[in-house]
C-alpha atoms as a PDB file:
ATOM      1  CA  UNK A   1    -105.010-104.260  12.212  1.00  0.00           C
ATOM      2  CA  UNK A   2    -102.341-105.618   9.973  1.00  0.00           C
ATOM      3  CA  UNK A   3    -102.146-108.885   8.615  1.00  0.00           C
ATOM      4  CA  UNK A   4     -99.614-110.816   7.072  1.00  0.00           C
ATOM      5  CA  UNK A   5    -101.147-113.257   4.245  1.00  0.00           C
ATOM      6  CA  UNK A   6     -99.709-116.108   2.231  1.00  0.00           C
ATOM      7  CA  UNK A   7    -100.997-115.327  -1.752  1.00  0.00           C
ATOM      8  CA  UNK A   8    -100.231-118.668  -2.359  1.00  0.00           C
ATOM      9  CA  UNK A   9     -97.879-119.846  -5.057  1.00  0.00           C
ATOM     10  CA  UNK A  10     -99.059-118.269  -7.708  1.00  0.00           C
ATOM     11  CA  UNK A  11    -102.385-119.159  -9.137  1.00  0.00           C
ATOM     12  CA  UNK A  12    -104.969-115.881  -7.846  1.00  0.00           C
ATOM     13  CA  UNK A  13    -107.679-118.822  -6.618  1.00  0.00           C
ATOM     14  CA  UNK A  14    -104.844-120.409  -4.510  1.00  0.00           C
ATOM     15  CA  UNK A  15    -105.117-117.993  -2.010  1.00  0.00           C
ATOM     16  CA  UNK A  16    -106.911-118.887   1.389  1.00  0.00           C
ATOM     17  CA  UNK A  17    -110.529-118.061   1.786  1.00  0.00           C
ATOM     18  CA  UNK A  18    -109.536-116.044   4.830  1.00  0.00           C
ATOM     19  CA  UNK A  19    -106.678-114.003   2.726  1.00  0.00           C
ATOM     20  CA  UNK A  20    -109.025-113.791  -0.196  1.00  0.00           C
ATOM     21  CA  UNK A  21    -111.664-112.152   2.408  1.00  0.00           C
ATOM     22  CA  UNK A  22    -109.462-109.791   3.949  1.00  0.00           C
ATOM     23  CA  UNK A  23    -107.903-108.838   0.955  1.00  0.00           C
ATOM     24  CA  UNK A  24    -111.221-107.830   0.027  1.00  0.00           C
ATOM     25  CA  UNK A  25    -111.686-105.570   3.242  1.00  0.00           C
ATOM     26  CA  UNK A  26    -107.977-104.126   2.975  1.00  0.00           C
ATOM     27  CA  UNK A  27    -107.831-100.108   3.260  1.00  0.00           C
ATOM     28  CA  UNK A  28    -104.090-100.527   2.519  1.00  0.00           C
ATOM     29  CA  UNK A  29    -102.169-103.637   0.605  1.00  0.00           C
ATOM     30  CA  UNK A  30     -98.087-103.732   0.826  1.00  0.00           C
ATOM     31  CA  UNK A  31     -97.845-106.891  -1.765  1.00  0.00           C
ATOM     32  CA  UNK A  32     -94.432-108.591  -2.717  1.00  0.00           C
ATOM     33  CA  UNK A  33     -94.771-107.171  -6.377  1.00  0.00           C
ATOM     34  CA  UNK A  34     -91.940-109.088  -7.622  1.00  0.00           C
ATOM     35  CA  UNK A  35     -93.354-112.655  -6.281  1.00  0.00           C
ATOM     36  CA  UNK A  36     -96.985-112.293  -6.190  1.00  0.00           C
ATOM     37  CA  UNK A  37     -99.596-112.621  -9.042  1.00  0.00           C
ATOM     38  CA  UNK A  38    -101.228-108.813  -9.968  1.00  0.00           C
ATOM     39  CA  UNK A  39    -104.266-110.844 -10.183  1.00  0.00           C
ATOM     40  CA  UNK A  40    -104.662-110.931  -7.094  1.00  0.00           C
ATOM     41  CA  UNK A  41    -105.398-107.118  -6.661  1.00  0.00           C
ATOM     42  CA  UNK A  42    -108.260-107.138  -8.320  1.00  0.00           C
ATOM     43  CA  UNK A  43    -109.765-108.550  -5.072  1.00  0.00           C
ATOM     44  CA  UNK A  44    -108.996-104.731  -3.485  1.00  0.00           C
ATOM     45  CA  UNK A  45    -111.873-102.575  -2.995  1.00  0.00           C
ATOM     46  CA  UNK A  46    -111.703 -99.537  -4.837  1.00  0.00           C
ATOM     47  CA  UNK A  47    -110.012 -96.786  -3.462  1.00  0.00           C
ATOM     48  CA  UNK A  48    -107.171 -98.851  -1.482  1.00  0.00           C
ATOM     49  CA  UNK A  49    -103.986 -98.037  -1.237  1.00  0.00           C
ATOM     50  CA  UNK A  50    -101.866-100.290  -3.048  1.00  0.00           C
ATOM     51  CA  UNK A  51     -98.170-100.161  -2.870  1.00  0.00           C
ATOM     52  CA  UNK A  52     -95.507-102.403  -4.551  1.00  0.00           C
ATOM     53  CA  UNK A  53     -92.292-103.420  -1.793  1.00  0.00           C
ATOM     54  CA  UNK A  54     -90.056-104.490  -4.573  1.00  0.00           C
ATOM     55  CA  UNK A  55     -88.832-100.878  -4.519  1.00  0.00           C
ATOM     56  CA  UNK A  56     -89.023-100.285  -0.866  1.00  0.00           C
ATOM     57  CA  UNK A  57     -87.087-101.292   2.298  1.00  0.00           C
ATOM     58  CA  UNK A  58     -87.343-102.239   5.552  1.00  0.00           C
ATOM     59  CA  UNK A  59     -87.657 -99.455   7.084  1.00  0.00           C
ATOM     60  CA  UNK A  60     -90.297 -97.545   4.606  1.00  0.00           C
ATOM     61  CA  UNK A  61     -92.529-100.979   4.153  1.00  0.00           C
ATOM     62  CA  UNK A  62     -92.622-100.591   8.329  1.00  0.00           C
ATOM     63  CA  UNK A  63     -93.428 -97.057   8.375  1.00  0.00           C
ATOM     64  CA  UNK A  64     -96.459 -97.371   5.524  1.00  0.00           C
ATOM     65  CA  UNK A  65     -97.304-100.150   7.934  1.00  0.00           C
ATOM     66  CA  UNK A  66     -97.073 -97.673  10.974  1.00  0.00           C
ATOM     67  CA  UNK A  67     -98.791 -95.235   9.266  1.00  0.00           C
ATOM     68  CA  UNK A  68    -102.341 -97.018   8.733  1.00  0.00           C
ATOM     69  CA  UNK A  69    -105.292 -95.384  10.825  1.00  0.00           C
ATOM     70  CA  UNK A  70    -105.852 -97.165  14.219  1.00  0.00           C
ATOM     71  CA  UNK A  71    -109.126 -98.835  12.655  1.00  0.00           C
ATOM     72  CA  UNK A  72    -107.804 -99.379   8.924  1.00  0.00           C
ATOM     73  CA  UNK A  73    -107.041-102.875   7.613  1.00  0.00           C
ATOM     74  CA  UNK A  74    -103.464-103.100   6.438  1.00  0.00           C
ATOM     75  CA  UNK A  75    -102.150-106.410   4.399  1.00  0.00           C
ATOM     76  CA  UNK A  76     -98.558-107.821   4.173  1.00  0.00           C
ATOM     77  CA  UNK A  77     -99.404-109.674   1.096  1.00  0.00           C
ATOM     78  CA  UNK A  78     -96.240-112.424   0.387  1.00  0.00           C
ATOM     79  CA  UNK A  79     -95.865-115.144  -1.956  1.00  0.00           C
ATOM     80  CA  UNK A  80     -96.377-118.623  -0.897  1.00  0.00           C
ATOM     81  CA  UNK A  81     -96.326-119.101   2.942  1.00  0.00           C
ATOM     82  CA  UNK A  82     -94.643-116.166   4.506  1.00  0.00           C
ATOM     83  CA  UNK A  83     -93.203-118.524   6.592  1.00  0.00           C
ATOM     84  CA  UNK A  84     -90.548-119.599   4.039  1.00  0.00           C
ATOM     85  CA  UNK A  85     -87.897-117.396   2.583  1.00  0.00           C
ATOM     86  CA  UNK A  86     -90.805-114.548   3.601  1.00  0.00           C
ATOM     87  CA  UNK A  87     -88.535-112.046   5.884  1.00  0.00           C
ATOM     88  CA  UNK A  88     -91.417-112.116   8.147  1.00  0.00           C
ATOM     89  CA  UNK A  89     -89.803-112.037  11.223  1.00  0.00           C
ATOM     90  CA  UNK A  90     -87.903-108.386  10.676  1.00  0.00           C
ATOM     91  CA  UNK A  91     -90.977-107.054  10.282  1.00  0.00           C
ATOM     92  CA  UNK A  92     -92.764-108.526  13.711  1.00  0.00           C
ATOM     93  CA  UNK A  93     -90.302-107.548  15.730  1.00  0.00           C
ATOM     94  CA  UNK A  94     -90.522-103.670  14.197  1.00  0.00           C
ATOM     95  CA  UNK A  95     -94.201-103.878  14.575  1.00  0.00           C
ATOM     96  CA  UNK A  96     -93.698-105.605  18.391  1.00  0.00           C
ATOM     97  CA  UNK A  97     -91.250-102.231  18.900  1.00  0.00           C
ATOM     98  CA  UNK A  98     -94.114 -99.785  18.066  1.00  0.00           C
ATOM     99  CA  UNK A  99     -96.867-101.762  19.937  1.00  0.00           C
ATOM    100  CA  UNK A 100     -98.922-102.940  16.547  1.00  0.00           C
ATOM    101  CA  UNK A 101    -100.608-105.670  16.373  1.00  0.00           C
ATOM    102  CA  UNK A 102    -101.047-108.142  13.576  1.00  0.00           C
ATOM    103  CA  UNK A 103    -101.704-111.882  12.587  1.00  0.00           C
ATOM    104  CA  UNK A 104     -99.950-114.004   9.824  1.00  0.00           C
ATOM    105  CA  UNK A 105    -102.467-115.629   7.456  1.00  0.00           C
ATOM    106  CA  UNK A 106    -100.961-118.956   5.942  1.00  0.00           C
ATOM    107  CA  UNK A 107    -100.610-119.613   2.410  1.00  0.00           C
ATOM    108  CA  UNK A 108     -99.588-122.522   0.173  1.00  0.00           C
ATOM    109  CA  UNK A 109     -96.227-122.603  -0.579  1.00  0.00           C
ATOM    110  CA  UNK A 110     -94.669-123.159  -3.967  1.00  0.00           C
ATOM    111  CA  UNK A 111     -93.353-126.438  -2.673  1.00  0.00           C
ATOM    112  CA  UNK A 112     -96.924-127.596  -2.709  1.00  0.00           C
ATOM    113  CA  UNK A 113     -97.674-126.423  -6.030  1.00  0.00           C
ATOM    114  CA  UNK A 114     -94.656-128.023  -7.259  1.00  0.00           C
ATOM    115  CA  UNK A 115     -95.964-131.434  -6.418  1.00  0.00           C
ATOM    116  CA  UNK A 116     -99.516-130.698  -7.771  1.00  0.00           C
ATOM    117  CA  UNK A 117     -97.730-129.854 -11.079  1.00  0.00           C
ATOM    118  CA  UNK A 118     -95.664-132.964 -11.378  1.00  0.00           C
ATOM    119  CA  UNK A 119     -97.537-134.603  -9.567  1.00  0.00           C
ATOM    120  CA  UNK A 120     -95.755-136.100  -7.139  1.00  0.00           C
ATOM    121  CA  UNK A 121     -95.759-137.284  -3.416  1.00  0.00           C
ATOM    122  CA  UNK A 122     -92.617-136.378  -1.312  1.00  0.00           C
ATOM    123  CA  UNK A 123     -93.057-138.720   1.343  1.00  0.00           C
ATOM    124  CA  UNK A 124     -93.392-142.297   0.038  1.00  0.00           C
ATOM    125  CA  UNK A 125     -92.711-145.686   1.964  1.00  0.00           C
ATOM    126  CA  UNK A 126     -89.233-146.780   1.537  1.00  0.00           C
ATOM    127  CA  UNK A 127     -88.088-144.168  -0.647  1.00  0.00           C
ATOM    128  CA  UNK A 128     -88.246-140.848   1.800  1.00  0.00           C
ATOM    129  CA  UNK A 129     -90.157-139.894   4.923  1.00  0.00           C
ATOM    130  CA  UNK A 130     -88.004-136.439   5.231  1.00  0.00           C
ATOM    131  CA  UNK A 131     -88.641-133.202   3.484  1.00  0.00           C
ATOM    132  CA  UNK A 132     -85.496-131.114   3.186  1.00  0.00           C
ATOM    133  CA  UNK A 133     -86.345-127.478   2.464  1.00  0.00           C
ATOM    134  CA  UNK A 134     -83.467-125.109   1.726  1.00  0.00           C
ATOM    135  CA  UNK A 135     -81.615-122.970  -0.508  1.00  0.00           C
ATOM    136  CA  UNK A 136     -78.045-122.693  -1.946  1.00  0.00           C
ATOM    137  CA  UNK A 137     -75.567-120.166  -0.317  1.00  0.00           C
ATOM    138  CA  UNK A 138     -75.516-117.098  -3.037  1.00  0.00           C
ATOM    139  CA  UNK A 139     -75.374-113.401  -2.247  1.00  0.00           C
ATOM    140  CA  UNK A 140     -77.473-114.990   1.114  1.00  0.00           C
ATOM    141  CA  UNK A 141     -75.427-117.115   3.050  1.00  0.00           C
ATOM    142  CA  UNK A 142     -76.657-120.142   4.555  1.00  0.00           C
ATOM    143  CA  UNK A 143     -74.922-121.388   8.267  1.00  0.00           C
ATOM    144  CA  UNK A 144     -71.862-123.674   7.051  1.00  0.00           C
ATOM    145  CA  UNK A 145     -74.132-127.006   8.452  1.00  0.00           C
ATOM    146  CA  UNK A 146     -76.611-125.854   6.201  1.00  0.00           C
ATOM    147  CA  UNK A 147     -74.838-126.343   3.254  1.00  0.00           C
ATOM    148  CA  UNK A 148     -75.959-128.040   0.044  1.00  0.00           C
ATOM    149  CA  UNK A 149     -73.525-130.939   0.537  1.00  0.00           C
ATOM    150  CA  UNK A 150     -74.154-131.380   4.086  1.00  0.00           C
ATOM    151  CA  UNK A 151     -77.728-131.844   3.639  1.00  0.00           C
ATOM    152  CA  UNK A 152     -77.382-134.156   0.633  1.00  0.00           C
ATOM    153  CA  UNK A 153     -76.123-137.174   2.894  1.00  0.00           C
ATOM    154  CA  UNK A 154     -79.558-137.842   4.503  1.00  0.00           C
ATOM    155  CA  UNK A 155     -80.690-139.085   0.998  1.00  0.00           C
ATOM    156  CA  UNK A 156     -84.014-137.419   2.093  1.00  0.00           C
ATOM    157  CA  UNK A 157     -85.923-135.771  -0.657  1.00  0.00           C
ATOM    158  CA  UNK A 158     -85.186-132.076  -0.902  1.00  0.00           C
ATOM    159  CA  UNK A 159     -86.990-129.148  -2.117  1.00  0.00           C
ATOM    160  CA  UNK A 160     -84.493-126.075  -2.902  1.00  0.00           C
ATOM    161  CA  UNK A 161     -85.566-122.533  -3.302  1.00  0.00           C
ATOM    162  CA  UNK A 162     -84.034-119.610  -4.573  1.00  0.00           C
ATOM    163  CA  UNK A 163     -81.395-121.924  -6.419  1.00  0.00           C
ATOM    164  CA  UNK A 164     -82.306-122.075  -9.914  1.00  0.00           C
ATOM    165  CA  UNK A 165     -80.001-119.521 -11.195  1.00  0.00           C
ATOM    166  CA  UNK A 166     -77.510-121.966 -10.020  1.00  0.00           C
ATOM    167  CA  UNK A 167     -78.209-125.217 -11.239  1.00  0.00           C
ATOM    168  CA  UNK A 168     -74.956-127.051 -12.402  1.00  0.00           C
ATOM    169  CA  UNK A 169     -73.308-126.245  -9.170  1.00  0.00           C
ATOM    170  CA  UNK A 170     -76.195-127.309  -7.063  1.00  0.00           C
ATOM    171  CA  UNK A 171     -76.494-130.081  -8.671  1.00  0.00           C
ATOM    172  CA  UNK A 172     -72.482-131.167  -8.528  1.00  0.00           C
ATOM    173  CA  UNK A 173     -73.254-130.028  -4.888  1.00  0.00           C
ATOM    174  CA  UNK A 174     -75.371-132.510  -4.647  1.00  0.00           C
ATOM    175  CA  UNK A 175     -73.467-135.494  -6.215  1.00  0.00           C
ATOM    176  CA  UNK A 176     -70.104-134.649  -3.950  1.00  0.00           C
ATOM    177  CA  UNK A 177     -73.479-134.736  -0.750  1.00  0.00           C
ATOM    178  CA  UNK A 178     -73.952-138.192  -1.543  1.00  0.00           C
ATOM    179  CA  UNK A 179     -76.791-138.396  -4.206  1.00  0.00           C
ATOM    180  CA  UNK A 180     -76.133-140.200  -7.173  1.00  0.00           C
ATOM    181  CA  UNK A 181     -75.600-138.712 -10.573  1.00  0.00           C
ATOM    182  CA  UNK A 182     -78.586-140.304 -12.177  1.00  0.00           C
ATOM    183  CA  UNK A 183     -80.730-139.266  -9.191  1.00  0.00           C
ATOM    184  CA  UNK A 184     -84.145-137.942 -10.337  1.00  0.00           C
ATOM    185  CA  UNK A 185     -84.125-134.285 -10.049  1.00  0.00           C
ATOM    186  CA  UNK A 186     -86.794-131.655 -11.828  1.00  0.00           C
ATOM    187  CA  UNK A 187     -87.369-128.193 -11.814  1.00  0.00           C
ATOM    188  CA  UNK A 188     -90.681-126.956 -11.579  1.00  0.00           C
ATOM    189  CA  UNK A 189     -90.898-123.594 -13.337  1.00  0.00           C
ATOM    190  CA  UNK A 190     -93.345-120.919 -11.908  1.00  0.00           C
ATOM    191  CA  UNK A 191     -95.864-123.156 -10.157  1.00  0.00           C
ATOM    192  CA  UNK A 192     -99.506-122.805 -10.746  1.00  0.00           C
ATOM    193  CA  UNK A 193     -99.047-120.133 -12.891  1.00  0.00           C
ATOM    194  CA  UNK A 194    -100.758-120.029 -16.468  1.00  0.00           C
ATOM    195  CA  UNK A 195     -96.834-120.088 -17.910  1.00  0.00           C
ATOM    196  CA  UNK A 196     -95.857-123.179 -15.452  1.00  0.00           C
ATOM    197  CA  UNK A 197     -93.176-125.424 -17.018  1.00  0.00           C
ATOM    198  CA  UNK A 198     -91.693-128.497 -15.848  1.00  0.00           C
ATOM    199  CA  UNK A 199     -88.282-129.928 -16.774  1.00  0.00           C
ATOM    200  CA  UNK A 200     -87.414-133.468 -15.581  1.00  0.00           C
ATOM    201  CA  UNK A 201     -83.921-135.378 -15.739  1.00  0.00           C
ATOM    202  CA  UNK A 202     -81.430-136.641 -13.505  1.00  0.00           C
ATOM    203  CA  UNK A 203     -78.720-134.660 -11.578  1.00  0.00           C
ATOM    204  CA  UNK A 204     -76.413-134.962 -14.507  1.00  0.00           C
ATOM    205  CA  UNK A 205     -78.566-133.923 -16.728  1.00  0.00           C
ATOM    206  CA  UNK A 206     -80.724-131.212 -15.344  1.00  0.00           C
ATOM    207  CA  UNK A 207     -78.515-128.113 -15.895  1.00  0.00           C
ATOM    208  CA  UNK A 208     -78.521-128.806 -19.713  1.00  0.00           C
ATOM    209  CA  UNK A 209     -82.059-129.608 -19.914  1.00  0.00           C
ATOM    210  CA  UNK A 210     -83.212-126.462 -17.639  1.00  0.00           C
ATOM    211  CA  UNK A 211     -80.336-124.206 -18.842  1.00  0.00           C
ATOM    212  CA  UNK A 212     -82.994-121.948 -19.971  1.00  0.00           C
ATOM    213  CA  UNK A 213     -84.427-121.134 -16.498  1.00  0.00           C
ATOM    214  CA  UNK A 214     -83.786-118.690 -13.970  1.00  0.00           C
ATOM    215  CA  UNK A 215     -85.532-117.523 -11.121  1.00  0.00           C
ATOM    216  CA  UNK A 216     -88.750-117.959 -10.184  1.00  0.00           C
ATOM    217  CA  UNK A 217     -88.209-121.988 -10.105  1.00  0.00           C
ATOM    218  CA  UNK A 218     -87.625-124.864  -7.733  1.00  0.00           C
ATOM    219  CA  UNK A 219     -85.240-127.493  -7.660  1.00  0.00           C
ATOM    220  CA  UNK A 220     -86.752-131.203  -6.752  1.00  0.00           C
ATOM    221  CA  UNK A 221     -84.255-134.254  -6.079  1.00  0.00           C
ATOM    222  CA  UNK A 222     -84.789-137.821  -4.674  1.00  0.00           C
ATOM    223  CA  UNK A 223     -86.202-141.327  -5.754  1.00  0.00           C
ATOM    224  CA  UNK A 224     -89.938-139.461  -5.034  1.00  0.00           C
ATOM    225  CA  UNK A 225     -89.605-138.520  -8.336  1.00  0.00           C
ATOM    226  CA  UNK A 226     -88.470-142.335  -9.369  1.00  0.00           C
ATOM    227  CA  UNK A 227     -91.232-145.021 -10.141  1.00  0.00           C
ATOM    228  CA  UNK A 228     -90.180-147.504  -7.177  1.00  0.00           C
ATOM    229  CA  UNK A 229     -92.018-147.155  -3.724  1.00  0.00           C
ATOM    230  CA  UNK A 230     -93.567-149.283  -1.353  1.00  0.00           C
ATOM    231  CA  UNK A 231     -97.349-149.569  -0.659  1.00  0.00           C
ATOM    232  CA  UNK A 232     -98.973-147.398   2.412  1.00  0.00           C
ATOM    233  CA  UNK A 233     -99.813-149.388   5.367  1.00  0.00           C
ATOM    234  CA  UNK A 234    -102.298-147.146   5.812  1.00  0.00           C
ATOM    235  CA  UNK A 235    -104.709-148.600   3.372  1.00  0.00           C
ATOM    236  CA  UNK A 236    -103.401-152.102   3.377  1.00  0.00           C
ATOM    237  CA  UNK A 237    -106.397-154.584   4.176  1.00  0.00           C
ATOM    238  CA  UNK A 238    -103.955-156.370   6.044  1.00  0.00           C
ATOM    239  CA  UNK A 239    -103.008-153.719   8.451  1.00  0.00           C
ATOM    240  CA  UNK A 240    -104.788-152.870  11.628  1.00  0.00           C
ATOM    241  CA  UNK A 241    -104.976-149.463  13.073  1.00  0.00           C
ATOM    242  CA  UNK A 242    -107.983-147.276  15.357  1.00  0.00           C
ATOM    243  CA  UNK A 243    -110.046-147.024  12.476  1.00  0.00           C
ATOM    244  CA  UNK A 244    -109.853-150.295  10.793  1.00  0.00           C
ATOM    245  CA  UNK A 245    -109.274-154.173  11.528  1.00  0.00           C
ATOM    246  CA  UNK A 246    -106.922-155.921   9.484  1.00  0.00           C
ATOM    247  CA  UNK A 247    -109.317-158.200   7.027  1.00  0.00           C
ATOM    248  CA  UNK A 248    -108.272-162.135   6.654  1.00  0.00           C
ATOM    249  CA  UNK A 249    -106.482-163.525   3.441  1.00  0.00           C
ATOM    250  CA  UNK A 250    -108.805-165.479   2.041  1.00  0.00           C
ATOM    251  CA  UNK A 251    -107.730-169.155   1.841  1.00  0.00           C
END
């Protein structure tokens, strides 16, 4: 069996019980060496075969894949959620072509551990109830509707990936979008790993103050990252929902 498994965002404890579990078990482990944490292999048994993919391609991370006995365990292991930026789906649909089977095994994504290391919330009352995730255009392009600009006007609070080597023209990306220049913005360096570093500012002045960051990073931008929000209804006393009455104001 093959399974693909999110190692989480960096941190080796972040990983799920289940992906912790059958990393354990694996006979095989194809891990995203450039992304993931090495820590994490010392969960392999002994004797597994361990291979790196940052070297490999398609076609020869398939064919290790391919080449597992019928009863081995094999494991994908990717950073964060393979769902996100993970190149998942190229794989499936080899794997559907040759009749394997497999099952994806979520992680946390480094958008979550960006939060934790602010902390922050993304969706707060009158500030932002959307979560933009995306990416600027670079040697990857990204559909023209997509773009950086576009996706600015909502005002929504926006996670970007894969953008950090390009911060003063994401960020002036931004500003033409819509946002304004003293718009809170951060980058959140390596998430939940021991060498984590944040960098706060504004959209004007984020790509001097994180000029010495490269990959590896996130971009954050919205009023999340402001101090103004409004309180929850959730836990106001004077709202009413299934699990709750509304209590009286006292006179």
């Amino acid at each position: 069996m093959i399974y693909f498994i999110g190692a989480g965002p960096g941190a080796p404890d972040l990983i799920t019980v289940r992906g912790a579990e059958l990393l354990s078990r694996a006979d095989m482990v194809i891990y995203a060496g450039s992304l993931v944490n090495p820590a994490l292999l010392e969960r392999c048994k002994a004797g597994a075969r361990i291979l790196n993919s940052a070297s490999m391609t398609l076609e020869e991370v398939v064919e290790a894949m391919a080449a597992c006995d019928r009863d081995a365990v094999c494991v994908r292991l990717h950073t964060g959620d393979p769902c996100l930026y993970g190149a998942i789906r190229e794989q499936m649909d080899r794997l559907d072509a040759l009749g394997l089977s497999y099952e994806v095994v979520p992680g946390v994504s480094a958008f979550c551990g960006a939060a934790a290391a602010l902390p922050a919330e993304y969706t707060l009352p009158d500030v932002s109830q959307t979560v933009i995730i995306s990416r600027m255009a670079g040697r990857t392009p990204v559909p023209e509707r997509e773009s950086i600009r576009s996706l600015a006007a909502h005002g929504a609070t926006m996670v970007l990936f894969l953008s950090s080597g390009m911060i003063p023209e994401l960020c002036g990306e931004l500003i033409a979008g819509g946002y304004a220049g003293d718009t809170p913005a951060a980058v959140v360096y390596k998430a939940t790993w021991p060498d984590e570093e944040v960098v706060r500012g504004t959209l004007l002045t984020l790509p001097s103050l994180a000029s010495h960051i490269g990959r590896t990073a996130l971009v954050l931008v919205g009023g999340f990252l402001g101090g103004e929000y409004a309180r929850s209804k959730l836990y106001d006393p004077a709202f009413s929902h299934a699990f709750r009455q509304a209590k009286e104001e006292e006179p």
